[in-house]
C-alpha atoms as a PDB file:
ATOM      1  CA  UNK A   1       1.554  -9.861   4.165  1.00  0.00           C
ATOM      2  CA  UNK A   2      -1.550  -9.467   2.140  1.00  0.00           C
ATOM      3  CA  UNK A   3      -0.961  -6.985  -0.515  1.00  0.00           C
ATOM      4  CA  UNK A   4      -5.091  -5.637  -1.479  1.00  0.00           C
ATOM      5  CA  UNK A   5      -6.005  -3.081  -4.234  1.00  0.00           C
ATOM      6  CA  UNK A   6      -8.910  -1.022  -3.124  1.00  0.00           C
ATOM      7  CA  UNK A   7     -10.491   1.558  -5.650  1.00  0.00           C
ATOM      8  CA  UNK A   8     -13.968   3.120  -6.938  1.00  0.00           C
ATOM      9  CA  UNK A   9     -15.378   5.509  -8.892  1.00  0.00           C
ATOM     10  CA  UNK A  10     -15.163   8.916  -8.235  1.00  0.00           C
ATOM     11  CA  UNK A  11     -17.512   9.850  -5.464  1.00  0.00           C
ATOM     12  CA  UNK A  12     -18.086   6.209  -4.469  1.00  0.00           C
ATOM     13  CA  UNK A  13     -17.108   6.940  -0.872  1.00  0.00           C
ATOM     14  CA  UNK A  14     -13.755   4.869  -1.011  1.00  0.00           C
ATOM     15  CA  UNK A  15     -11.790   6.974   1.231  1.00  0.00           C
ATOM     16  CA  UNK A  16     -14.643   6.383   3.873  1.00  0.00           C
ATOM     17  CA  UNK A  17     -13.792   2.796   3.489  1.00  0.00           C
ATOM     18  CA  UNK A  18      -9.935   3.127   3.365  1.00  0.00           C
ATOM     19  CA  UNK A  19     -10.285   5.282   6.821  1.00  0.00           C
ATOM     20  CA  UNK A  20     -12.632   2.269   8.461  1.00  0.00           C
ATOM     21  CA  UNK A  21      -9.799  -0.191   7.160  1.00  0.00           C
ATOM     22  CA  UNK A  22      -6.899   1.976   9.364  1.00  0.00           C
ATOM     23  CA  UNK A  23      -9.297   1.563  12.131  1.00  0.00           C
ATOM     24  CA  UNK A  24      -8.880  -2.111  12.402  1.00  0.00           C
ATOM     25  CA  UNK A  25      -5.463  -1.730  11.526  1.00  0.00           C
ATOM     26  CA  UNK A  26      -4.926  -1.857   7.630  1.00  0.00           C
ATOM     27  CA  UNK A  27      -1.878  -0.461   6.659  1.00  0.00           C
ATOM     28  CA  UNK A  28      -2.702   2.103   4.437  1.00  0.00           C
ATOM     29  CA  UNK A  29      -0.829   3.173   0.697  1.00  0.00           C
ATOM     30  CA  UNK A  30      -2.830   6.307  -0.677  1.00  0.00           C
ATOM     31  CA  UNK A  31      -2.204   6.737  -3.979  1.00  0.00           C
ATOM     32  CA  UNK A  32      -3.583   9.747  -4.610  1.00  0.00           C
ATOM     33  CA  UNK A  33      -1.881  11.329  -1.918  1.00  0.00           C
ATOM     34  CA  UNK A  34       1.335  10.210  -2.706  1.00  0.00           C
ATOM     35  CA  UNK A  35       0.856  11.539  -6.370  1.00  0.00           C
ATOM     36  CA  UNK A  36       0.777  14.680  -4.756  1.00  0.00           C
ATOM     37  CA  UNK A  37       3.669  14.182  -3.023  1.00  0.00           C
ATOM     38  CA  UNK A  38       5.635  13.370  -5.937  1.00  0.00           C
ATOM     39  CA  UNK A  39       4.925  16.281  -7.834  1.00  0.00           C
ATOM     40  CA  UNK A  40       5.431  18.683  -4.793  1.00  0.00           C
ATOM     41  CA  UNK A  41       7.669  22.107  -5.702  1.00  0.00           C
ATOM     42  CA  UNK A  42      11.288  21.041  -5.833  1.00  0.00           C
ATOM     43  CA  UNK A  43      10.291  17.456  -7.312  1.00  0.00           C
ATOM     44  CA  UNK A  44      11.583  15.952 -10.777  1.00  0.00           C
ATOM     45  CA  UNK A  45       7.905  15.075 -10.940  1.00  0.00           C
ATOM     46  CA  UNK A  46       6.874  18.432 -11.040  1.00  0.00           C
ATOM     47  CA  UNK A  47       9.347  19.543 -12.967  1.00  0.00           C
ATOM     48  CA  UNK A  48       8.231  16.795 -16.025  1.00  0.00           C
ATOM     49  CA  UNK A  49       4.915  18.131 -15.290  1.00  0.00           C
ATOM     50  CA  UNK A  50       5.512  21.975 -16.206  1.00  0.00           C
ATOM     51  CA  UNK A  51       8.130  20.401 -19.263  1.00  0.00           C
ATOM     52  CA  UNK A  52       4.784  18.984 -20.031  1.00  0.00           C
ATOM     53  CA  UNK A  53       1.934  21.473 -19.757  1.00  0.00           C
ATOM     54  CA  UNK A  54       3.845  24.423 -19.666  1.00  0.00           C
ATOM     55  CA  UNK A  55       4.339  26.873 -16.630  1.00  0.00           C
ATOM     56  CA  UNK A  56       0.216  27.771 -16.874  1.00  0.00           C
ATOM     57  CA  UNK A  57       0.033  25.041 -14.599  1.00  0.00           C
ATOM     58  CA  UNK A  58       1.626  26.343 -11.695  1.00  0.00           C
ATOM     59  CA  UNK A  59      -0.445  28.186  -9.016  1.00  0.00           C
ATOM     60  CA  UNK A  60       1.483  32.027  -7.502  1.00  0.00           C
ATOM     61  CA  UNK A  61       3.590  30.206  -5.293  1.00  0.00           C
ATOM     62  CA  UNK A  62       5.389  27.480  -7.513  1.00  0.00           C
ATOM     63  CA  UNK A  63       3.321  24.680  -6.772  1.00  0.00           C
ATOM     64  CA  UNK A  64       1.238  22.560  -9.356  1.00  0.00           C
ATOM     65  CA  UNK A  65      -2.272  24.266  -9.917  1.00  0.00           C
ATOM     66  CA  UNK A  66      -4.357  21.099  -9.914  1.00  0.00           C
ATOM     67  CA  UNK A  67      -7.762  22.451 -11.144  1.00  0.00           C
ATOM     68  CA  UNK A  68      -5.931  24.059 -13.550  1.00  0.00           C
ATOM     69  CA  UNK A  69      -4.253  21.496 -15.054  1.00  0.00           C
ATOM     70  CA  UNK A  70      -7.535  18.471 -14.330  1.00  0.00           C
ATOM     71  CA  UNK A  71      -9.160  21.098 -16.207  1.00  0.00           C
ATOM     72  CA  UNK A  72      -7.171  20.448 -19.523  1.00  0.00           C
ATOM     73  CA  UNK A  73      -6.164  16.864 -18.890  1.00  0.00           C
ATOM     74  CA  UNK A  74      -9.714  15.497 -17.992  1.00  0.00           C
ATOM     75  CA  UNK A  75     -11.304  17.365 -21.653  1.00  0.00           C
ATOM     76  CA  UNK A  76      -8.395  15.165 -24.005  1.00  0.00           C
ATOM     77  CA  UNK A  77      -7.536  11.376 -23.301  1.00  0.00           C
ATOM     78  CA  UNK A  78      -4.101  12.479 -25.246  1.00  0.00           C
ATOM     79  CA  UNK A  79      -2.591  14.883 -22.538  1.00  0.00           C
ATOM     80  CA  UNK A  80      -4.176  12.919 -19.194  1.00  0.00           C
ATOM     81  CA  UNK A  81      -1.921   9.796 -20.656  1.00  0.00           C
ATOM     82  CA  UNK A  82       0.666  12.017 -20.839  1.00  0.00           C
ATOM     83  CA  UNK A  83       0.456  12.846 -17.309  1.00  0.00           C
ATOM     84  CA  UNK A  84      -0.267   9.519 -16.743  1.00  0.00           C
ATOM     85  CA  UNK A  85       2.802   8.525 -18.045  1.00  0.00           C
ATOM     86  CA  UNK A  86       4.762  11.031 -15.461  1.00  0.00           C
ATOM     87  CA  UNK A  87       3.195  10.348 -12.474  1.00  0.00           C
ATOM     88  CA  UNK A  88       2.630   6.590 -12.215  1.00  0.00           C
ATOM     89  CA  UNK A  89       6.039   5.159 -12.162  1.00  0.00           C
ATOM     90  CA  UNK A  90       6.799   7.688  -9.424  1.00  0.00           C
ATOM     91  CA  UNK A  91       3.815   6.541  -7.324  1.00  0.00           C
ATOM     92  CA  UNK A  92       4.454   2.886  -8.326  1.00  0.00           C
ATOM     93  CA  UNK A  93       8.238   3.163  -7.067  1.00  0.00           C
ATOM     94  CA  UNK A  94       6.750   4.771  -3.535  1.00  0.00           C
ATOM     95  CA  UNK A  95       4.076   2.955  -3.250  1.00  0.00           C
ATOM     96  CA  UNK A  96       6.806  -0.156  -3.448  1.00  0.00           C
ATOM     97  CA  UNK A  97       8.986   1.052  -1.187  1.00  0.00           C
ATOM     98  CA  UNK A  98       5.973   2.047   1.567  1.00  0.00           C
ATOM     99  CA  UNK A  99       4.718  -1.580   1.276  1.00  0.00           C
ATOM    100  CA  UNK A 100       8.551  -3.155   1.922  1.00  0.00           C
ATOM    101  CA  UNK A 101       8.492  -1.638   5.128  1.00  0.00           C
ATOM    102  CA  UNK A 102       5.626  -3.289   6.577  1.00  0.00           C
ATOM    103  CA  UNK A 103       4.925  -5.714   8.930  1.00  0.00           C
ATOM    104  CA  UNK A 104       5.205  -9.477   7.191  1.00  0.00           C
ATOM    105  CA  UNK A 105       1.894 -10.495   8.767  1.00  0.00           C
ATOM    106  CA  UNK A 106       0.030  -6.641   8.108  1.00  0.00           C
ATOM    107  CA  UNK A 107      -2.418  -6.137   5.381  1.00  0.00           C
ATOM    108  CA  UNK A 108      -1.464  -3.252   3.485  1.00  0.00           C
ATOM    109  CA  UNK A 109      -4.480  -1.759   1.990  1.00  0.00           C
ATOM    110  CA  UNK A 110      -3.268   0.683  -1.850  1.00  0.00           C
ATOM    111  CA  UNK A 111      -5.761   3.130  -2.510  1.00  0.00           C
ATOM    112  CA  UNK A 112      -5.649   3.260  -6.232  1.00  0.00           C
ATOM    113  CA  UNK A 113      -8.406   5.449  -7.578  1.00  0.00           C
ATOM    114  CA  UNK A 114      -7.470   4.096 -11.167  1.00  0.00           C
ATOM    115  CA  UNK A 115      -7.041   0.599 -10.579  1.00  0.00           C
ATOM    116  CA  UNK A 116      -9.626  -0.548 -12.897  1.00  0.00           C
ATOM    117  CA  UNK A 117      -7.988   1.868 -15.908  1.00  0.00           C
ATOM    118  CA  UNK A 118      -4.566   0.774 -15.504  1.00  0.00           C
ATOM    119  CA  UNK A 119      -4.945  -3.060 -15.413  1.00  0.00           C
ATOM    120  CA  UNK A 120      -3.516  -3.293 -12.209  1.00  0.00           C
ATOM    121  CA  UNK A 121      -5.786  -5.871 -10.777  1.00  0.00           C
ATOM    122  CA  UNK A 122      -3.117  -8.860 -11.007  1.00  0.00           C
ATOM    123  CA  UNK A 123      -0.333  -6.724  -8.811  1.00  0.00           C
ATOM    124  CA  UNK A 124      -2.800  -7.301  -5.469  1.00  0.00           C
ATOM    125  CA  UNK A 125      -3.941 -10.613  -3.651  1.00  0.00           C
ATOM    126  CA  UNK A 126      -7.527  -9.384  -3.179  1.00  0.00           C
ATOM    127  CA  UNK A 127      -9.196  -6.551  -5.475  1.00  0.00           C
ATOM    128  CA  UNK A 128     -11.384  -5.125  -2.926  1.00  0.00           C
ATOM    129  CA  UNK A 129     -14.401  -2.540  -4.839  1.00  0.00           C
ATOM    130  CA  UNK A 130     -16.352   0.409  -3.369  1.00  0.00           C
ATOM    131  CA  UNK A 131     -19.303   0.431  -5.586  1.00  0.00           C
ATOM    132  CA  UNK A 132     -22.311   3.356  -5.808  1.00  0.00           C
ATOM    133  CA  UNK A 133     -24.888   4.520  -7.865  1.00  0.00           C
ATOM    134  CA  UNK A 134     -24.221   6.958 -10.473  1.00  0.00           C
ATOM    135  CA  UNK A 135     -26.200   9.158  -9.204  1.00  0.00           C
ATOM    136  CA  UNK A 136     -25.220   9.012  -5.647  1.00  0.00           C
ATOM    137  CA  UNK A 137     -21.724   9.224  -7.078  1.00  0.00           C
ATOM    138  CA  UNK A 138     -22.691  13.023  -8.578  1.00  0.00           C
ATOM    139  CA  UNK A 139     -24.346  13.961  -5.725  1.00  0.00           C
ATOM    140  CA  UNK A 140     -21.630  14.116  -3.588  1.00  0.00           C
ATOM    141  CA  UNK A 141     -19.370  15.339  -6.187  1.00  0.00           C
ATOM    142  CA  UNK A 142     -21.587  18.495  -6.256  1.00  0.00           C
ATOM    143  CA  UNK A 143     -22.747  18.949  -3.356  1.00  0.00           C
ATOM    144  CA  UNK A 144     -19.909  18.017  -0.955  1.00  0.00           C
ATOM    145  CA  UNK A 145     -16.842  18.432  -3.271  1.00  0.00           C
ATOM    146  CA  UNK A 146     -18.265  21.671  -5.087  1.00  0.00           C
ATOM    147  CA  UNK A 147     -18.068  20.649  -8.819  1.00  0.00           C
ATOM    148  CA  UNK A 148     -20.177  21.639 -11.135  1.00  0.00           C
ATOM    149  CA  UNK A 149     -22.630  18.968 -12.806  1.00  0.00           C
ATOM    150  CA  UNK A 150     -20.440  19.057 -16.213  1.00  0.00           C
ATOM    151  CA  UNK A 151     -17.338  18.461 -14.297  1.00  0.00           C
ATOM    152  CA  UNK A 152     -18.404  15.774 -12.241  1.00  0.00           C
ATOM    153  CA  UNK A 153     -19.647  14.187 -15.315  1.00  0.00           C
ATOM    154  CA  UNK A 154     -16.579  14.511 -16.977  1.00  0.00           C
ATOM    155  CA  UNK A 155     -14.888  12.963 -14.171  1.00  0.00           C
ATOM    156  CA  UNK A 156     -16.812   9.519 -14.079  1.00  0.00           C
ATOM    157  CA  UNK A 157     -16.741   9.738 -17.645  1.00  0.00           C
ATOM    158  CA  UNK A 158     -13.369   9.399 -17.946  1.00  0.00           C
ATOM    159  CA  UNK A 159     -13.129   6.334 -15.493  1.00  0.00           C
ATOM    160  CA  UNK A 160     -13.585   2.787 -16.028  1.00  0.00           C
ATOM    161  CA  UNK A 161     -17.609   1.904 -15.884  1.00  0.00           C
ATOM    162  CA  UNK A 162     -19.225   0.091 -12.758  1.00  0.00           C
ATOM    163  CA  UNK A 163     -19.468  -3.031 -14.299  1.00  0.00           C
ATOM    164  CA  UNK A 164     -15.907  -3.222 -15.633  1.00  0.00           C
ATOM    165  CA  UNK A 165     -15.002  -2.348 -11.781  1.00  0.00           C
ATOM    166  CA  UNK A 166     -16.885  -5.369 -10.503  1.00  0.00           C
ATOM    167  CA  UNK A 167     -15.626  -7.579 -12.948  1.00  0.00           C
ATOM    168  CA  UNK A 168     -11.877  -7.109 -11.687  1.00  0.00           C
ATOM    169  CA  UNK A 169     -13.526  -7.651  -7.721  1.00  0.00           C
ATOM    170  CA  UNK A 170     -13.051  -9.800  -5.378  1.00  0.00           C
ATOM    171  CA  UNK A 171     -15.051  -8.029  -2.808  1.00  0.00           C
ATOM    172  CA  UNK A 172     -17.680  -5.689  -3.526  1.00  0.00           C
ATOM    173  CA  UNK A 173     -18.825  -2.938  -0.582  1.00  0.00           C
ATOM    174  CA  UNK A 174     -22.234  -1.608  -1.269  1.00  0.00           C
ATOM    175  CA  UNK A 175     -21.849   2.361  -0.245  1.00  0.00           C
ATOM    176  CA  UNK A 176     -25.527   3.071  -0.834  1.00  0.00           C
ATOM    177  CA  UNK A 177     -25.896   2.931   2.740  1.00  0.00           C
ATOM    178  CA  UNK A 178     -26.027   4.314   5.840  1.00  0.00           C
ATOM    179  CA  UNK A 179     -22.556   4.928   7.786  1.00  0.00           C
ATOM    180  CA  UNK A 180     -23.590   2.295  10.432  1.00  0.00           C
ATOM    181  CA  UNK A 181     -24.220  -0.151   7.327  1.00  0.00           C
ATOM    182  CA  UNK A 182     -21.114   0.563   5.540  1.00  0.00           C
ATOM    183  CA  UNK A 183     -19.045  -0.043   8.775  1.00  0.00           C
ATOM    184  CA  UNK A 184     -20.570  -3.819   9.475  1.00  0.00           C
ATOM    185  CA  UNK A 185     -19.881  -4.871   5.954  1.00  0.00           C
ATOM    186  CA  UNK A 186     -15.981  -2.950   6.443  1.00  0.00           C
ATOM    187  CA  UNK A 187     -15.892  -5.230   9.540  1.00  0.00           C
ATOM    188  CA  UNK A 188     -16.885  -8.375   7.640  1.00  0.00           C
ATOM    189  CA  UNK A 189     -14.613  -7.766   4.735  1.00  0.00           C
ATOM    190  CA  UNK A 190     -11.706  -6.993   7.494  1.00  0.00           C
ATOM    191  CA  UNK A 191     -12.249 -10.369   9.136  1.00  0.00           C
ATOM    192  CA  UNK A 192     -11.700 -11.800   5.693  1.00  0.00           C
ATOM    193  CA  UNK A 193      -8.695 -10.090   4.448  1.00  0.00           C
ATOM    194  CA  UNK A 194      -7.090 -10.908   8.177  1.00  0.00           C
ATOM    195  CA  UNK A 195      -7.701 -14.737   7.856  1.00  0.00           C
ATOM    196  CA  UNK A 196      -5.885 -14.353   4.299  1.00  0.00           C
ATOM    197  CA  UNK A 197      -3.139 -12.436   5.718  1.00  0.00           C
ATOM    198  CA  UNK A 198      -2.570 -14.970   8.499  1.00  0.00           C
ATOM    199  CA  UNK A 199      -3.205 -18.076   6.603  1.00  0.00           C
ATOM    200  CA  UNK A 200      -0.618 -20.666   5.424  1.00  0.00           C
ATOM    201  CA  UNK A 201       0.610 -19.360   1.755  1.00  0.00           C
END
């Protein structure tokens, strides 16, 4: 099994490069999706999270009110470690758990938007990097996510920079190009992490 760390800045385009990766047959961990997952209604998760924050961060129908509470964690370092310090050893212990069931010879792709942040670059064979320019990165954060400018720059700001990113890669993808582009060099990077997957360890 080859165990490979895939992240990017906000806006970089990484989940277009974690979908190509499923084409060829990555195994995919998403850890943004399962940090939703673990701080669904009826969690323990969400549960620290309102013992946390308070019950202002819960939408009408119990569930976590995300904007509400990125909002308030995203505007003081403090109170996003504090989330940070809920959520991440839930996701870590599923994201463990997804990875021991897969194939020995698969190549199980985490998505881990805060890879960079957390120092988690040792826990993955290859560190693969989808890398953009800033402002390509706040383009599509305001025009196909719908943030406003201030929030979008609040969001990179509070992420690791682009060069710190590269440092920690092994592979760099270039997403300042067209689809077609993007998927050739997802193709050649593929071919690479299967040869490392399959080779003698």
């Amino acid at each position: 099994m080859l165990s490979v760390g895939l992240t990017g800045g906000i806006g970089a385009g990484k989940s277009a490069v974690s979908r190509l990766l499923v084409e060829h047959g990555a195994v995919l961990i998403d850890a943004d999706r399962i940090a939703r997952e673990v701080v669904a209604p009826g969690t323990q998760g969400l549960a620290a999270v309102v013992e946390a924050f308070g019950e202002d961060v819960l939408s009408a129908d119990g569930g976590l009110d995300r904007p509400k509470l990125g909002s308030i964690v995203f505007a003081d370092p403090e109170k996003l470690a504090v989330l940070n310090s809920i959520v991440h050893p839930l996701v870590g212990d599923r994201s463990r758990a997804l990875e021991e069931a897969a194939a020995e010879d698969a190549v199980v792709v985490h998505d881990v938007p805060l890879l960079t942040e957390n120092g988690l670059a040792p826990l993955y064979d290859v560190v693969v990097v989808v890398d953009a320019e800033p402002a390509t990165q706040l383009d599509r954060l305001v025009r196909l996510r719908g943030m406003t400018e201030q929030d979008a720059r609040a969001r990179m700001a509070a992420q690791a920079t682009r060069e710190q990113r590269r440092e920690i890669a092994d592979v760099v993808i270039d997403n300042d190009v067209p689809l077609d582009e993007l998927r050739r060099r997802v193709e050649e990077v593929w071919a690479e992490l299967t040869r490392k997957a399959h080779a003698p360890r």
